[in-house]
PDB file of N, CA and C in Angstrom:
ATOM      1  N   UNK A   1      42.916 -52.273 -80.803  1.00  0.00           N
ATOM      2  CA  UNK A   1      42.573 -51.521 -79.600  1.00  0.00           C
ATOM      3  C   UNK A   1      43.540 -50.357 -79.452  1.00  0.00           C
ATOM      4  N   UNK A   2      42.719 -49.017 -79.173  1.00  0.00           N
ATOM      5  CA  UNK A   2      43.691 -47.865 -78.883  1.00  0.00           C
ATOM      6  C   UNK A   2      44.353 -47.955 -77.462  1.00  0.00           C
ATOM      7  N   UNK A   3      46.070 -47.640 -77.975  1.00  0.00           N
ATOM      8  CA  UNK A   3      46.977 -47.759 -76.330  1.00  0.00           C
ATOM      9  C   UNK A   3      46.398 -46.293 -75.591  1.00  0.00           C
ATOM     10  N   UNK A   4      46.291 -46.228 -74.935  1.00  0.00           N
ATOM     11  CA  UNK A   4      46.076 -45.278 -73.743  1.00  0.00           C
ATOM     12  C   UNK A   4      46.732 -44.337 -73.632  1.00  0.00           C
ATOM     13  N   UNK A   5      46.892 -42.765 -73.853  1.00  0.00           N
ATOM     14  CA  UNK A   5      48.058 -41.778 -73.308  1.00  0.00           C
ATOM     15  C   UNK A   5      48.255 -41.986 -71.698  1.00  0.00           C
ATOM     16  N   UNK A   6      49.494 -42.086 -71.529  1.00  0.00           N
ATOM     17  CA  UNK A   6      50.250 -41.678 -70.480  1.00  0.00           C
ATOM     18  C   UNK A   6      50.421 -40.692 -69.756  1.00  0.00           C
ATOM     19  N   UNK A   7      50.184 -40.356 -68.861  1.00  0.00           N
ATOM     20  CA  UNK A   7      50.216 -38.993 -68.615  1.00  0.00           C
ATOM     21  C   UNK A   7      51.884 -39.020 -67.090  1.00  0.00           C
ATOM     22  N   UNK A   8      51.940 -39.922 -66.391  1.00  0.00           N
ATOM     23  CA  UNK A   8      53.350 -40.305 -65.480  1.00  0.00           C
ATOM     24  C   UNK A   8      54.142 -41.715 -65.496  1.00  0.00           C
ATOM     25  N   UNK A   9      54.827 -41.854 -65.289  1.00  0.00           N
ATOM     26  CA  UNK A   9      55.935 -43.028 -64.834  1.00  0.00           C
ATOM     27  C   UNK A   9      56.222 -43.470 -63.840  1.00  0.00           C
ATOM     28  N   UNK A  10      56.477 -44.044 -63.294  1.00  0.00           N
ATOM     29  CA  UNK A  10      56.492 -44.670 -62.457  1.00  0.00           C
ATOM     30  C   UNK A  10      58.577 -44.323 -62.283  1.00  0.00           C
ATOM     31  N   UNK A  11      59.085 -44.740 -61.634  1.00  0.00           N
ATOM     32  CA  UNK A  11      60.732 -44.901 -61.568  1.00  0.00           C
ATOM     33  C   UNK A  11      61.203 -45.927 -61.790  1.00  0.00           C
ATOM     34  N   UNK A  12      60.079 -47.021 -61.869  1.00  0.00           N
ATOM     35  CA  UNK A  12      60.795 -48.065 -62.531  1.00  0.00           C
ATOM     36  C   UNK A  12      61.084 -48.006 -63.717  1.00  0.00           C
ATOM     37  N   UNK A  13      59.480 -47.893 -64.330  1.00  0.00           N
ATOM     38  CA  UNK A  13      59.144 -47.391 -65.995  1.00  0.00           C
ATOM     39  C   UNK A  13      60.248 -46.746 -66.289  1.00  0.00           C
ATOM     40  N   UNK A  14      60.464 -45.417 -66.045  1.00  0.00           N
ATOM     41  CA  UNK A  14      61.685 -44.514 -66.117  1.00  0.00           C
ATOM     42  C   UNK A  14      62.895 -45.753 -65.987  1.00  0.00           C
ATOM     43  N   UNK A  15      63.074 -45.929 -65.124  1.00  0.00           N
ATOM     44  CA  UNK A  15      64.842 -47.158 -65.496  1.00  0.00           C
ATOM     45  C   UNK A  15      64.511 -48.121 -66.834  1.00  0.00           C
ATOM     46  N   UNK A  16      63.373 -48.597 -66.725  1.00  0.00           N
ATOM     47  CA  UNK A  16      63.587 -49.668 -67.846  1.00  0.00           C
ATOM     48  C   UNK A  16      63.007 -48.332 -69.343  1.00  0.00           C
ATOM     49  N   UNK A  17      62.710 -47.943 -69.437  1.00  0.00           N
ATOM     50  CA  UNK A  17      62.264 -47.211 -70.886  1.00  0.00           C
ATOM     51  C   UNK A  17      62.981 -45.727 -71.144  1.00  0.00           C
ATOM     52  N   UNK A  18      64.141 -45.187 -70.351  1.00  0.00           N
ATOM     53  CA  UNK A  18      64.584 -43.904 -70.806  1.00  0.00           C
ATOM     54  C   UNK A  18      66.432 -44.554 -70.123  1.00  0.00           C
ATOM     55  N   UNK A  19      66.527 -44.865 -69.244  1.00  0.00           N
ATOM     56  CA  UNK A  19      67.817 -44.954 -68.989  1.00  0.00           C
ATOM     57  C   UNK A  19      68.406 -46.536 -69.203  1.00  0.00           C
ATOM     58  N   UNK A  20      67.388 -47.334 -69.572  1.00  0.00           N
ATOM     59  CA  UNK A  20      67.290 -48.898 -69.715  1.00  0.00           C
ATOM     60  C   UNK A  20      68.680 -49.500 -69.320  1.00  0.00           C
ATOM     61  N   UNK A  21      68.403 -49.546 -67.425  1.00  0.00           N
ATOM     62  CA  UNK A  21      69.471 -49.712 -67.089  1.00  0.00           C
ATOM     63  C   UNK A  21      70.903 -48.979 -66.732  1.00  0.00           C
ATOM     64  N   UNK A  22      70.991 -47.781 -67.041  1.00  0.00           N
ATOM     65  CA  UNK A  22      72.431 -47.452 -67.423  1.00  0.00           C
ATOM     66  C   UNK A  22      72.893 -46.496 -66.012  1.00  0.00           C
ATOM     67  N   UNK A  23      71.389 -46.364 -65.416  1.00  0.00           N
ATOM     68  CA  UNK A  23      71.555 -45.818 -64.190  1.00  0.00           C
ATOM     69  C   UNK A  23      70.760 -46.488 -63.119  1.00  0.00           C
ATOM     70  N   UNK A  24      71.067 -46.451 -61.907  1.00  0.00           N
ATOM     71  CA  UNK A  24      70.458 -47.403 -61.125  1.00  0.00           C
ATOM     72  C   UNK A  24      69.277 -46.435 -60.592  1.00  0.00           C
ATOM     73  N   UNK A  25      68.538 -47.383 -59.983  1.00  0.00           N
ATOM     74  CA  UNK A  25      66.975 -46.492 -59.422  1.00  0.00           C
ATOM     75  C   UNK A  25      67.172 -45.877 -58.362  1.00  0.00           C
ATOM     76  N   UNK A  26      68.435 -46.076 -57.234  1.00  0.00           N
ATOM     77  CA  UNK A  26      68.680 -44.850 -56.390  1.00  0.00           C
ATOM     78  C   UNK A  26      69.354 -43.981 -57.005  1.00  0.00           C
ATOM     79  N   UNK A  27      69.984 -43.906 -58.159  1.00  0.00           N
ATOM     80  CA  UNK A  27      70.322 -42.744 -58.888  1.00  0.00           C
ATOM     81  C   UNK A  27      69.326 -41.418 -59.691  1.00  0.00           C
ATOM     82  N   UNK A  28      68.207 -42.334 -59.591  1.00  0.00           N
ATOM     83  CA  UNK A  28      67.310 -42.157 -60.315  1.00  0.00           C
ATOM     84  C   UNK A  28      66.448 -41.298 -59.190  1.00  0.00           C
ATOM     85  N   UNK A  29      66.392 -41.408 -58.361  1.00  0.00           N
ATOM     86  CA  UNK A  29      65.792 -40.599 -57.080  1.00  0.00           C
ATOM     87  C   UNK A  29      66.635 -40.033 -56.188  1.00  0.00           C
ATOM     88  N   UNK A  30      67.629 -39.823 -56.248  1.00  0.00           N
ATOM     89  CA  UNK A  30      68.631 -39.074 -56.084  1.00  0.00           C
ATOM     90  C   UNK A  30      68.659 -37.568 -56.829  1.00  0.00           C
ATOM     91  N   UNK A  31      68.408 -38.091 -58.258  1.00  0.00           N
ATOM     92  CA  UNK A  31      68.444 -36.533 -59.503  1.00  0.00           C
ATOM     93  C   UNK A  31      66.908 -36.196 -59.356  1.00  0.00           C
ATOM     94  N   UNK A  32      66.307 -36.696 -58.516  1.00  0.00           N
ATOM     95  CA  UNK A  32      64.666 -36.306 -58.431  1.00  0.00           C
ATOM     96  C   UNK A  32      64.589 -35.523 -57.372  1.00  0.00           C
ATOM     97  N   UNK A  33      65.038 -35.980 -56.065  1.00  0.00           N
ATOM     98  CA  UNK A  33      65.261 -35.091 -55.419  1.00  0.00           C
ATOM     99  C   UNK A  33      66.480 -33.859 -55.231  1.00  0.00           C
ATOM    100  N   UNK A  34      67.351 -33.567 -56.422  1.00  0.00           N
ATOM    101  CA  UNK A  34      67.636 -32.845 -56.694  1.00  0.00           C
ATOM    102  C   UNK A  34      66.939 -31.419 -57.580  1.00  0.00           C
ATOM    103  N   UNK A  35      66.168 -32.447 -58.272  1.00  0.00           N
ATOM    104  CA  UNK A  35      65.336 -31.409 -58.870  1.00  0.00           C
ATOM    105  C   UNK A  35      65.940 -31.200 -60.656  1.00  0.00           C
ATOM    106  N   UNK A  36      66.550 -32.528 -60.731  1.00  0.00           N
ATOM    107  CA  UNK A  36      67.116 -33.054 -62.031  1.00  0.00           C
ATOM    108  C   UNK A  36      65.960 -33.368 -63.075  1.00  0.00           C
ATOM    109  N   UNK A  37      65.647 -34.020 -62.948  1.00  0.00           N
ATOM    110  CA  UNK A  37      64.358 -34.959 -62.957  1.00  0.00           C
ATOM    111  C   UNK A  37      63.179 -34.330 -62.141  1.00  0.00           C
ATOM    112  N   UNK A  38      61.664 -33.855 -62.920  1.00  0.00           N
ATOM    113  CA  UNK A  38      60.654 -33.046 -62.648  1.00  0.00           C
ATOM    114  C   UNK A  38      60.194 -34.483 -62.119  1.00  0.00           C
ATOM    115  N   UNK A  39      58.992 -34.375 -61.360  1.00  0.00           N
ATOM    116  CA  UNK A  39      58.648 -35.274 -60.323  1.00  0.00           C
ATOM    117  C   UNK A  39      57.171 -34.746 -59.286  1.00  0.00           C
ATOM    118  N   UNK A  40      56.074 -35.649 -59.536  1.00  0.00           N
ATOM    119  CA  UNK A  40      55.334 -35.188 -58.432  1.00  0.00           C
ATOM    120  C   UNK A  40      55.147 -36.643 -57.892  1.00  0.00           C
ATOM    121  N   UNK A  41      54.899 -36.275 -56.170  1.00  0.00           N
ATOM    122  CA  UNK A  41      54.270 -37.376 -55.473  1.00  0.00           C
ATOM    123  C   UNK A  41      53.034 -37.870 -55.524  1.00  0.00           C
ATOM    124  N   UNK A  42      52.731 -38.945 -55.506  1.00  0.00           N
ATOM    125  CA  UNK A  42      51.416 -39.377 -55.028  1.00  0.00           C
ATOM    126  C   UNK A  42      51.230 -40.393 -54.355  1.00  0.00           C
ATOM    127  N   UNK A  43      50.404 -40.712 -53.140  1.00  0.00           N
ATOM    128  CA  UNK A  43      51.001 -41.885 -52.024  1.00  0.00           C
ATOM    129  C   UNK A  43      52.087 -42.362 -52.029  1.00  0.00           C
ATOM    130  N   UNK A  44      53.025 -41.182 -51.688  1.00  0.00           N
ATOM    131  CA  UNK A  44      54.116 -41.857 -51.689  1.00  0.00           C
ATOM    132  C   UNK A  44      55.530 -42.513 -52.410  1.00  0.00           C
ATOM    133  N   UNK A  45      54.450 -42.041 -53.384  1.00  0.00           N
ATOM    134  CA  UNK A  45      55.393 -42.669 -55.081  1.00  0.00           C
ATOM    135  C   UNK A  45      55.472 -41.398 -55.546  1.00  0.00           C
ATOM    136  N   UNK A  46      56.562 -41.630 -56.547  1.00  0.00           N
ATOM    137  CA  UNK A  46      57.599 -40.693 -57.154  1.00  0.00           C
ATOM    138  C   UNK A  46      56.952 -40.789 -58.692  1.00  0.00           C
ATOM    139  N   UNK A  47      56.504 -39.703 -59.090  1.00  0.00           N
ATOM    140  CA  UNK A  47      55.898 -40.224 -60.178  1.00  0.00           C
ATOM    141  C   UNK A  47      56.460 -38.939 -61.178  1.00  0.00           C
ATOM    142  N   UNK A  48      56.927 -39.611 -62.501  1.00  0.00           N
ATOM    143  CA  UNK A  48      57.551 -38.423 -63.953  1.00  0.00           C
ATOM    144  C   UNK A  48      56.483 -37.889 -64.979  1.00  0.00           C
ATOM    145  N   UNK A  49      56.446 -36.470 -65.179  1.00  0.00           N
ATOM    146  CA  UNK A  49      55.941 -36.679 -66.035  1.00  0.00           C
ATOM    147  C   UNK A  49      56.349 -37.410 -67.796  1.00  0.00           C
ATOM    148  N   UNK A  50      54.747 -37.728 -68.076  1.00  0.00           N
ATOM    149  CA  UNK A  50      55.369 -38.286 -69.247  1.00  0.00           C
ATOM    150  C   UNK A  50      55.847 -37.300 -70.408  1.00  0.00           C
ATOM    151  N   UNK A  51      55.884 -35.722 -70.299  1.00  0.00           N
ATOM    152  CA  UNK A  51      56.234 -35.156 -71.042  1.00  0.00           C
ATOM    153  C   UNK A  51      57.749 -35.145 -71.128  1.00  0.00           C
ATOM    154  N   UNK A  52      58.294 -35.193 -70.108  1.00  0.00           N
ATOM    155  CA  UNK A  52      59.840 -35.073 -69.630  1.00  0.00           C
ATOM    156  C   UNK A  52      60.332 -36.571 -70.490  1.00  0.00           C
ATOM    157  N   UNK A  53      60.007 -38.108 -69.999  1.00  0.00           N
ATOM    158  CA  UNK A  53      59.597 -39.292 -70.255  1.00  0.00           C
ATOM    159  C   UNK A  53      59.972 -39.287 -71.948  1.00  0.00           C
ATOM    160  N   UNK A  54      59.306 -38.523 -72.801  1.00  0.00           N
ATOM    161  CA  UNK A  54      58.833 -38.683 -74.193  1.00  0.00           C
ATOM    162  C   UNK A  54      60.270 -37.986 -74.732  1.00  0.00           C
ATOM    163  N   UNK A  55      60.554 -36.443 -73.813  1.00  0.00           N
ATOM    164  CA  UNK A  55      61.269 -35.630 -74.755  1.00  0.00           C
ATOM    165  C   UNK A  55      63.001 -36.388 -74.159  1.00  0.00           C
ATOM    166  N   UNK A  56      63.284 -36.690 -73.286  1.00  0.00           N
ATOM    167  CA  UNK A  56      64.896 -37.570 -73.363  1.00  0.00           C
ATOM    168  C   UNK A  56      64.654 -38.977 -74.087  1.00  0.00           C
ATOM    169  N   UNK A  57      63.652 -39.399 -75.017  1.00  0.00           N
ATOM    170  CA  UNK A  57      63.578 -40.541 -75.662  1.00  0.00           C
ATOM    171  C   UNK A  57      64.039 -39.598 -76.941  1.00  0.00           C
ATOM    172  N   UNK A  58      62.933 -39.002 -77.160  1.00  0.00           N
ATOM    173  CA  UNK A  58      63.150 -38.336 -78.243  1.00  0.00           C
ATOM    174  C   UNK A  58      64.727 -37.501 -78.533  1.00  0.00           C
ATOM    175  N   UNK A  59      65.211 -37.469 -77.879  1.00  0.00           N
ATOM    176  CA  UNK A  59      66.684 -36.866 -77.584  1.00  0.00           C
ATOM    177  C   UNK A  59      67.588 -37.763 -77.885  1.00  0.00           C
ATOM    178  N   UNK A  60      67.126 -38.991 -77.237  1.00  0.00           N
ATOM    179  CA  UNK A  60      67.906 -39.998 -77.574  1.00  0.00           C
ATOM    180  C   UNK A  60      68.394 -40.464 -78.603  1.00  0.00           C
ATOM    181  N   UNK A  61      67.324 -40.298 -79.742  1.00  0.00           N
ATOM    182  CA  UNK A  61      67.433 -40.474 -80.842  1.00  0.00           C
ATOM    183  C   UNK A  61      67.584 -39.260 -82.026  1.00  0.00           C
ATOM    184  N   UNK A  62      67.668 -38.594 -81.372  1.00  0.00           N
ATOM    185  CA  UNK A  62      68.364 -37.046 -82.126  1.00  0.00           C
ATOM    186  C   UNK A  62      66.810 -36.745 -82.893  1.00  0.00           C
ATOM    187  N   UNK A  63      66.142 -36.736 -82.592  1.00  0.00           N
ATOM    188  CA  UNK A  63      64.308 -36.264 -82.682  1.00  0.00           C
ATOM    189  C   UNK A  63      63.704 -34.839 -81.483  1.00  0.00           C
ATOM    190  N   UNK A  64      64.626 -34.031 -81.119  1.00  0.00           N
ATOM    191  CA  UNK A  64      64.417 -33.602 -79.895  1.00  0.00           C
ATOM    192  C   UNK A  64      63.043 -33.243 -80.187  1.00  0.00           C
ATOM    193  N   UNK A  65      61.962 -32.834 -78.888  1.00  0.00           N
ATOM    194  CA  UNK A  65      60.797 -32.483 -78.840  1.00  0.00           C
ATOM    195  C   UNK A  65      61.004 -30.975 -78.415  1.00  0.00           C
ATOM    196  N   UNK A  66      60.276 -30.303 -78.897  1.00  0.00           N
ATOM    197  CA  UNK A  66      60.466 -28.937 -78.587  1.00  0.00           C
ATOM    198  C   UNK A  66      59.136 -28.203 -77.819  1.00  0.00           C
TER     199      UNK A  66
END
């Protein structure tokens, strides 16, 4: 079965799959509403894109996305 593209994150998603842990989730919406971290709302929720999502993974691993 084909996985699905992604298109946002959630802030949890984001803590467990880009910072896994290393920053806490009010830190994490803290640099969002800074404007650290790109970010749109929707009811309420804080949602990443997954392009942002993909390219600090990819960074992570010295793969940057360009």
């Amino acid at each position: 079965m084909d996985e699905k593209k992604v298109n946002f994150y959630t802030v949890n998603q984001v803590y467990d799959k880009v910072f896994q842990g290393t920053l806490s989730k009010t830190t994490i919406h803290h640099m969002i509403k800074q404007g650290k971290i790109p970010s749109v709302e929707f009811v309420r929720k804080k949602l990443i894109p997954a392009y942002w999502v993909e390219k600090c993974i990819a960074k992570a691993h010295g793969s940057e996305i360009i």
